[in-house]
Protein backbone atom coordinates (compact mmCIF):
# COMPACT_ATOMS: atom_id res chain seq x y z
CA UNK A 1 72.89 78.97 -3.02
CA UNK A 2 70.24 79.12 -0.36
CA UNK A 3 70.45 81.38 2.55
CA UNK A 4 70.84 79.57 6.02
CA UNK A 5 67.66 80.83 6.60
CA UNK A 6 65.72 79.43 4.06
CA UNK A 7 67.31 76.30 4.50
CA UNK A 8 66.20 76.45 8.07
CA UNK A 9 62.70 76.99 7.04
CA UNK A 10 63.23 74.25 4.77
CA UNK A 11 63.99 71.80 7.46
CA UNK A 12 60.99 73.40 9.66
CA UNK A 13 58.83 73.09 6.20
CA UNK A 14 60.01 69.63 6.09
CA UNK A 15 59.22 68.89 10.11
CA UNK A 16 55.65 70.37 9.46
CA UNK A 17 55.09 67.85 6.49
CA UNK A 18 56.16 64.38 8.56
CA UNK A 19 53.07 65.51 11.40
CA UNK A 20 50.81 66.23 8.91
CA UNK A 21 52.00 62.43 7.85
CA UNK A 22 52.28 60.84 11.09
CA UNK A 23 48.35 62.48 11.87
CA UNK A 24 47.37 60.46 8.82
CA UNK A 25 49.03 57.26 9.68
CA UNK A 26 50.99 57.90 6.63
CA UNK A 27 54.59 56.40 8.25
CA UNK A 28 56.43 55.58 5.31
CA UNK A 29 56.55 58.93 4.60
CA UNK A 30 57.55 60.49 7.64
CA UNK A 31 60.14 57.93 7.83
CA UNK A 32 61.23 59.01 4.32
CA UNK A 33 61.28 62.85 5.18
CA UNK A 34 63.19 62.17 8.67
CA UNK A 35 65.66 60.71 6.51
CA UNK A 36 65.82 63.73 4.07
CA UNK A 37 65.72 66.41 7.08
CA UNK A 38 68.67 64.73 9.29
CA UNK A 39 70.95 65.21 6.25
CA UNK A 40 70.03 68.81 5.99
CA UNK A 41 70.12 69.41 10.04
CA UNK A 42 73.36 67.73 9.81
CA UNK A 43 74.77 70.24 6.45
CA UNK A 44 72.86 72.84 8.22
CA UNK A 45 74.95 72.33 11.53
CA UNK A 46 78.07 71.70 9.81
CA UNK A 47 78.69 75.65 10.26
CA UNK A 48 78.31 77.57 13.57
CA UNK A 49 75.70 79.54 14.02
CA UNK A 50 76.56 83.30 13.96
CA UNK A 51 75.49 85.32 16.44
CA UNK A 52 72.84 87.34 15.02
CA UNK A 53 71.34 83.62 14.22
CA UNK A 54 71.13 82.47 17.42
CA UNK A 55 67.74 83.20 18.53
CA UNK A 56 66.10 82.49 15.40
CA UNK A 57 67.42 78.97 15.78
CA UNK A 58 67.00 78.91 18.98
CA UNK A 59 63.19 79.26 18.72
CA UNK A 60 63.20 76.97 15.48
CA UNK A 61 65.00 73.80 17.68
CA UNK A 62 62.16 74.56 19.95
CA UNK A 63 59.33 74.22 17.25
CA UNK A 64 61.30 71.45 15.99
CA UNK A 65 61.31 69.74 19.18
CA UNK A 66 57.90 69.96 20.23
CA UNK A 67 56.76 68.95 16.64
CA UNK A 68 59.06 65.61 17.30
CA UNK A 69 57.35 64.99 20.37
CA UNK A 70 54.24 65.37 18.83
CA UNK A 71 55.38 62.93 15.98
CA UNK A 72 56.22 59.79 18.55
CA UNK A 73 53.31 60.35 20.45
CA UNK A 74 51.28 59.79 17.78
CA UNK A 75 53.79 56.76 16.52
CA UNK A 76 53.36 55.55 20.29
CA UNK A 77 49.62 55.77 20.06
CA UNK A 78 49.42 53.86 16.75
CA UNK A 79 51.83 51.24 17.80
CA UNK A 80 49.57 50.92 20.65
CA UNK A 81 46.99 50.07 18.21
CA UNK A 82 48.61 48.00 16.42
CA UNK A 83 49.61 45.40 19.55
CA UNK A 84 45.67 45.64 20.25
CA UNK A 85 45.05 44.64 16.92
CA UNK A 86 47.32 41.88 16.71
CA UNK A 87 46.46 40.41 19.59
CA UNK A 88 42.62 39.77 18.70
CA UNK A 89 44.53 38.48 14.89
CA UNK A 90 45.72 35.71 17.55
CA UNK A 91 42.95 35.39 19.13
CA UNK A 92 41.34 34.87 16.30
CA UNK A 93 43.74 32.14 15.29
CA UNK A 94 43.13 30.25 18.57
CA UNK A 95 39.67 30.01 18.60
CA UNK A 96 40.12 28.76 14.73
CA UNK A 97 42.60 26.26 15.41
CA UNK A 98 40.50 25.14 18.71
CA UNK A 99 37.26 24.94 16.34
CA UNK A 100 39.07 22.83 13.91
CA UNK A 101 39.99 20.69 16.61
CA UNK A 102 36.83 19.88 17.80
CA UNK A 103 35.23 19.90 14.48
């Protein structure tokens, strides 16, 4: 069985892996990896941290954090593109269906 700190750097392995995803545009996968890493966070937090833990934790739910942040910005930002771009799709569509009209 697997220290609690390896499975901590598991889940901070794991959190590292869905931005190098989401900075690819690859969101299927960091959906599939958010799934896999609450299930550990949640086994992993199942058991109180002992004290001597605590600020190695501490500084990993920080990393963690700011990695998540990171993560929806960048879902954010592509979502952002992806509005753009559907709006000119129905643009698009318009000025088709008003060409056919007049044709």
């Amino acid at each position: 069985m697997m220290n609690r700190q390896s499975n901590w750097t598991e889940i901070t392995d794991m959190t590292q892996q869905m931005l190098a995803h989401a900075r690819s545009g690859e969101w299927n996968s960091v959906i599939s990896l958010e799934t896999d890493r609450q299930s550990k966070l949640q086994t992993y937090f199942s058991a109180s941290p002992k004290l001597d833990e605590a600020e190695w934790i501490a500084k990993g739910i920080m990393k963690v954090m700011l990695i998540d942040k990171e993560i929806m910005a960048l879902g954010k930002t592509d979502i952002e593109k992806l509005g753009k771009t559907l709006t000119q799709i129905q643009r698009g569509k318009k000025a088709q269906f008003a060409y056919k009209k007049l044709a």
